[in-house]
Protein backbone atom coordinates (compact mmCIF):
# COMPACT_ATOMS: atom_id res chain seq x y z
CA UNK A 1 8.01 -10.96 -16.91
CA UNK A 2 6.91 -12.86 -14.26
CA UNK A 3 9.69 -12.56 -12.33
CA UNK A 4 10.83 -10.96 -8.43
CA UNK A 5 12.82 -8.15 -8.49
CA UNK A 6 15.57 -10.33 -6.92
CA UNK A 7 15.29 -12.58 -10.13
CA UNK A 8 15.62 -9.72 -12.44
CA UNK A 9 18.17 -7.97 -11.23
CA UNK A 10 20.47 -11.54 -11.31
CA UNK A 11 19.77 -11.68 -14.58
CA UNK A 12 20.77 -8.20 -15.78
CA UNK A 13 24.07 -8.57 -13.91
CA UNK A 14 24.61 -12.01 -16.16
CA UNK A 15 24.18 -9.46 -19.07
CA UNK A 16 21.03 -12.52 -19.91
CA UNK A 17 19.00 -9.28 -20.94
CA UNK A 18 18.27 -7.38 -24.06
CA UNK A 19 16.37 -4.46 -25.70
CA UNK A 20 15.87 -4.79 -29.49
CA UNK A 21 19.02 -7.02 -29.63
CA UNK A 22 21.24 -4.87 -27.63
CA UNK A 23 22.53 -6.52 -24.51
CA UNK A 24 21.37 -4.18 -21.29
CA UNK A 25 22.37 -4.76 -17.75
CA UNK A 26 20.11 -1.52 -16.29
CA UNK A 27 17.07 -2.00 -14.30
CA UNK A 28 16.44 1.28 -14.78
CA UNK A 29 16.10 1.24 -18.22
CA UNK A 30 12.75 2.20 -19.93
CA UNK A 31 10.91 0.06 -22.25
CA UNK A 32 7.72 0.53 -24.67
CA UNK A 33 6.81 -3.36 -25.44
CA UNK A 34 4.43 -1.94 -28.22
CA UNK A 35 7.93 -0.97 -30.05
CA UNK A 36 10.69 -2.89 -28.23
CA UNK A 37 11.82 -6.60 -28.21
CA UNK A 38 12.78 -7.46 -24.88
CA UNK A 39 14.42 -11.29 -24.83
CA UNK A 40 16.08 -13.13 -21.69
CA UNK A 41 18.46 -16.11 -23.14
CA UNK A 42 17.40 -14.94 -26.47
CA UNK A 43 13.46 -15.67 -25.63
CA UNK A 44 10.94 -12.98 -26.24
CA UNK A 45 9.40 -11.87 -22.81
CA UNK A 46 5.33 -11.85 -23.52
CA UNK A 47 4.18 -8.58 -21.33
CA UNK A 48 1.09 -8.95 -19.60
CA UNK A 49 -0.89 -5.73 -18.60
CA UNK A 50 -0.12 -5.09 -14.77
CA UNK A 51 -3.12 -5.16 -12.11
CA UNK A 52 -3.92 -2.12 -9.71
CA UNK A 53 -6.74 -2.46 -8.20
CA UNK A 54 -8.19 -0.36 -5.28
CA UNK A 55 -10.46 -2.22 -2.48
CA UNK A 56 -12.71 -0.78 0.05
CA UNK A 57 -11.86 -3.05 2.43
CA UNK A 58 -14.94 -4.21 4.73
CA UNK A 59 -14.02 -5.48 8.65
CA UNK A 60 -13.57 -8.85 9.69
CA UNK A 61 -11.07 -10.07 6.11
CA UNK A 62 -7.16 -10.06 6.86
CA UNK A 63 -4.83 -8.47 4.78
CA UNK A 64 -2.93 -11.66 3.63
CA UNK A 65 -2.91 -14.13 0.08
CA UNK A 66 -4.54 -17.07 1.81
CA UNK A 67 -4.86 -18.00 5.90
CA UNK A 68 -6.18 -21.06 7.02
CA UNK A 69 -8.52 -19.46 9.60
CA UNK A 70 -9.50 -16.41 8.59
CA UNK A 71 -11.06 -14.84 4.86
CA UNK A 72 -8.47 -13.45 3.70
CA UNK A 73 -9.29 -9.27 1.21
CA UNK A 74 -8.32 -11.69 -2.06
CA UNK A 75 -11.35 -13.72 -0.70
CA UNK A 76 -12.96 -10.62 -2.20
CA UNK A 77 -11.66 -10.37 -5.84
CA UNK A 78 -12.74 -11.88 -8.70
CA UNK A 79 -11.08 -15.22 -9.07
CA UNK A 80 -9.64 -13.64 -12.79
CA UNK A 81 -7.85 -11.43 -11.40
CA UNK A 82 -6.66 -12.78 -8.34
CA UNK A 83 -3.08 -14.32 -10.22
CA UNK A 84 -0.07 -12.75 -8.28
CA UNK A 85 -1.59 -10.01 -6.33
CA UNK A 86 -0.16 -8.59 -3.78
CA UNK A 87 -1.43 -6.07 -0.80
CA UNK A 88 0.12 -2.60 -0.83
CA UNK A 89 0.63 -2.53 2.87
CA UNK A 90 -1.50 -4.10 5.38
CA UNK A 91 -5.20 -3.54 7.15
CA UNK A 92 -5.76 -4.76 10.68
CA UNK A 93 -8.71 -7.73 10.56
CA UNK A 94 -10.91 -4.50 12.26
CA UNK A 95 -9.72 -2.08 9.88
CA UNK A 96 -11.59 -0.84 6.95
CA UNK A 97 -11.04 1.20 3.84
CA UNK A 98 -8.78 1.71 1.12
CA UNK A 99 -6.56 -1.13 0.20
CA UNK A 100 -4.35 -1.30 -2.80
CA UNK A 101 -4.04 -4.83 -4.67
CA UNK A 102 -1.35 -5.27 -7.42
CA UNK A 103 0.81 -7.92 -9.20
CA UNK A 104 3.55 -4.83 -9.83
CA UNK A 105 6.83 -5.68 -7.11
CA UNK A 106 8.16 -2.33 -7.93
CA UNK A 107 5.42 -0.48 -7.37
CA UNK A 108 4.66 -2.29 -3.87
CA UNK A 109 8.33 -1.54 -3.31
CA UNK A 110 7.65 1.93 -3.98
CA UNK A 111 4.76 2.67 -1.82
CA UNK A 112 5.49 0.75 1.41
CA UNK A 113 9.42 1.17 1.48
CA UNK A 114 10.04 3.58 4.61
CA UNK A 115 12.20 6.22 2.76
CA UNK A 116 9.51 6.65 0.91
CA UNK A 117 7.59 8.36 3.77
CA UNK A 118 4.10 7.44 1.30
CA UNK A 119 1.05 9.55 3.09
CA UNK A 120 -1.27 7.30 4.56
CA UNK A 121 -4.51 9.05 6.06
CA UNK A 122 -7.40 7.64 8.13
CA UNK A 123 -10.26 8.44 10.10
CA UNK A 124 -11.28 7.34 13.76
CA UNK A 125 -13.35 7.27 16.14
CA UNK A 126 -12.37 6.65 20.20
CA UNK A 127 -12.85 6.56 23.70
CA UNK A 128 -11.48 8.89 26.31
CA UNK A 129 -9.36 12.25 26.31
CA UNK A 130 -6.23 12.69 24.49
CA UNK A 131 -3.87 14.32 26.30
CA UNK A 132 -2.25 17.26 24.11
CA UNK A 133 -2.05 14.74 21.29
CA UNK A 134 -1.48 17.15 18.22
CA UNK A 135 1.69 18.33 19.44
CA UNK A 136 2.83 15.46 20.77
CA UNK A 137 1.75 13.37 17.49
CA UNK A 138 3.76 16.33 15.66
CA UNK A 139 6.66 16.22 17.53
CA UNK A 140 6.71 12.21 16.94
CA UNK A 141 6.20 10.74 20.08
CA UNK A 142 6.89 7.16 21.86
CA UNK A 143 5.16 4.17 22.05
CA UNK A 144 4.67 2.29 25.44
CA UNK A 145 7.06 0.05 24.28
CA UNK A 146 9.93 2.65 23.42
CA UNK A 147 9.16 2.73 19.70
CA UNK A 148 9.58 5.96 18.44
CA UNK A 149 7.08 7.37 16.06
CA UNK A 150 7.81 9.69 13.18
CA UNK A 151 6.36 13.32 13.09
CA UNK A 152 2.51 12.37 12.08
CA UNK A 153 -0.58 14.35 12.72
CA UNK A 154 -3.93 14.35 14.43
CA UNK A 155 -6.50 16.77 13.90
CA UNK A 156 -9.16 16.14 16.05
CA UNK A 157 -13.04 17.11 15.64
CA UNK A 158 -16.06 16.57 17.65
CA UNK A 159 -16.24 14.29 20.76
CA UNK A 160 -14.71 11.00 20.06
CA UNK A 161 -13.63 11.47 16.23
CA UNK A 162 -10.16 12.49 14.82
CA UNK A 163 -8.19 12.25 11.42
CA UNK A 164 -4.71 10.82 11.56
CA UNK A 165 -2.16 11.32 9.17
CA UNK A 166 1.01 8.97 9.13
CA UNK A 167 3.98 8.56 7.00
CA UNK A 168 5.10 5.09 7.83
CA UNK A 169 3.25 1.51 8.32
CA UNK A 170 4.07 0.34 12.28
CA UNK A 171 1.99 -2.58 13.88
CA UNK A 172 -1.00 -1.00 14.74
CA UNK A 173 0.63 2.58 14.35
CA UNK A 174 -2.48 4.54 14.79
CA UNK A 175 -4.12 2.57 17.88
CA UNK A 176 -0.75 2.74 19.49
CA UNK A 177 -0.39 6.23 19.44
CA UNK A 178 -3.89 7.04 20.18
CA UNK A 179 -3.33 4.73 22.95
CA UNK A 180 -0.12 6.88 24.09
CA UNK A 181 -1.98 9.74 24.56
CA UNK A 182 -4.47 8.13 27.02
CA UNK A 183 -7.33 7.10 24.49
CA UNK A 184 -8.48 3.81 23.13
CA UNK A 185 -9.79 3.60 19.31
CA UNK A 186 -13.00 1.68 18.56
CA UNK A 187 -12.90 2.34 14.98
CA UNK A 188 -10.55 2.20 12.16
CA UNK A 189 -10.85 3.86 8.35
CA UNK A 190 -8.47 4.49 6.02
CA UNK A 191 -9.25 7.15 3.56
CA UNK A 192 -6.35 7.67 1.44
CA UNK A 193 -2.45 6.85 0.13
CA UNK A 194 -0.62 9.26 -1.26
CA UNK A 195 -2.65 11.72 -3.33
CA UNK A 196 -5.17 8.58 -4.00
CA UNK A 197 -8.29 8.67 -2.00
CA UNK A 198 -10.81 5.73 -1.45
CA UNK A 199 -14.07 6.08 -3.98
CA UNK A 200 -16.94 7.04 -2.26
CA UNK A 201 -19.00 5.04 -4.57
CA UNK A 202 -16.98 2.04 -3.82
CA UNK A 203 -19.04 -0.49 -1.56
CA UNK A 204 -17.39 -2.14 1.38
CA UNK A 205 -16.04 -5.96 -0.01
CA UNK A 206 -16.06 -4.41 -3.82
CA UNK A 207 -13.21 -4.14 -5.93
CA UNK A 208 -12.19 -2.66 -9.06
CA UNK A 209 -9.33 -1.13 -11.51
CA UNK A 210 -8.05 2.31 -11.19
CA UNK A 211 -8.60 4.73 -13.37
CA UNK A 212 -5.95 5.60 -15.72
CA UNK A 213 -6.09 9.34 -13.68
CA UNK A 214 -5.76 7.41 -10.39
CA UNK A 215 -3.12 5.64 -11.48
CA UNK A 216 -1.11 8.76 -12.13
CA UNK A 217 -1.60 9.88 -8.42
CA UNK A 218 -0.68 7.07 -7.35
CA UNK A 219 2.80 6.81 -9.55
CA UNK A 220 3.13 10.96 -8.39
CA UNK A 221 3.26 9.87 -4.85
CA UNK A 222 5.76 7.12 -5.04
CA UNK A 223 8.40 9.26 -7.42
């Protein structure tokens, strides 16, 4: 509809919405627009396919819709489909790896409100020892500047590399906490949200559609 949420949902309490004639004031309401009318003010709403699109972000873009300094990861799409995209989340500048594009509010709502507790896992490398960081990553542990983590998890491997699983999106979340535990990460990848992981045939800087299978993951996680 080309609308914010905040917009829609003012207009469904004005009772300006309706589904094959019948006035509706439900956001909730399910709609098939290849058999239902939807007007607002007695208008037919045109539906426009949404976008989902899944990026393997490359280091040195910032996760943002335009920045005066800096290329910005919709530097990197296709200027068709760049119309009223939005991240799903945030990458550091450093950070690489999957990134989620889409012009859907609710389903950015849906994967980065906290409640939510959407999986987000990465893999990185560091210096230094981590002092008895799985339990303490488990047990959700505090940052130097009295933030307090949720329960996450580290599971570390050889010398120097470790995969981190979080369930919220803090300023530099995984850094931080690596950091806590007496370490200092070099480098940054993010592998997977929710039950979608990043394509391994995806290059760093491409982008593309997901699959009509992805997209099902991804709409599992965030129910």
């Amino acid at each position: 509809m080309g609308r914010t949420r905040k917009e829609a949902s003012i207009l469904l309490r004005k009772r300006r919405v309706s589904i094959d004639d019948v006035v509706t004031t439900r956001g909730a309401d399910q709609v098939d627009p290849a058999r239902q009318t939807v007007r607002v003010d007695g208008a037919v709403v045109t539906w426009l396919e949404r976008r989902v699109l899944m990026m393997h972000k490359p280091a040195g873009v910032v996760t943002a819709t335009q920045d005066d300094r800096e290329p910005t990861v919709l530097d990197l799409v296709p200027p068709d489909l760049r119309r009223g995209l939005l991240a799903v989340g945030r990458l550091d500048k450093d950070t690489t790896g999957l990134l989620l594009l889409t012009d859907d509010g609710g389903l950015v709502h849906a994967l980065t409100h906290p409640k939510r507790g959407i999986e987000k896992v990465y893999e990185a490398t560091y210096e230094g020892e981590l002092d008895d960081a799985p339990s303490r990553f488990e047990a959700g542990l505090t940052l130097a500047d009295g933030t307090i983590c949720r329960p996450a998890r580290i599971e570390l491997h050889d010398a120097g590399r470790a995969r981190v699983t979080l369930h919220e999106g803090r300023y530099h979340q995984v850094k931080r906490m690596i950091a806590a535990c007496g370490g200092h990460v070099t480098g940054l990848h993010r592998v997977a949200v929710g039950d979608l992981r990043l394509d391994p045939a995806l290059a760093p800087g491409s982008v593309r559609p997901l699959t009509a299978d992805e997209l099902a993951l991804l709409e599992g996680s965030a129910d």
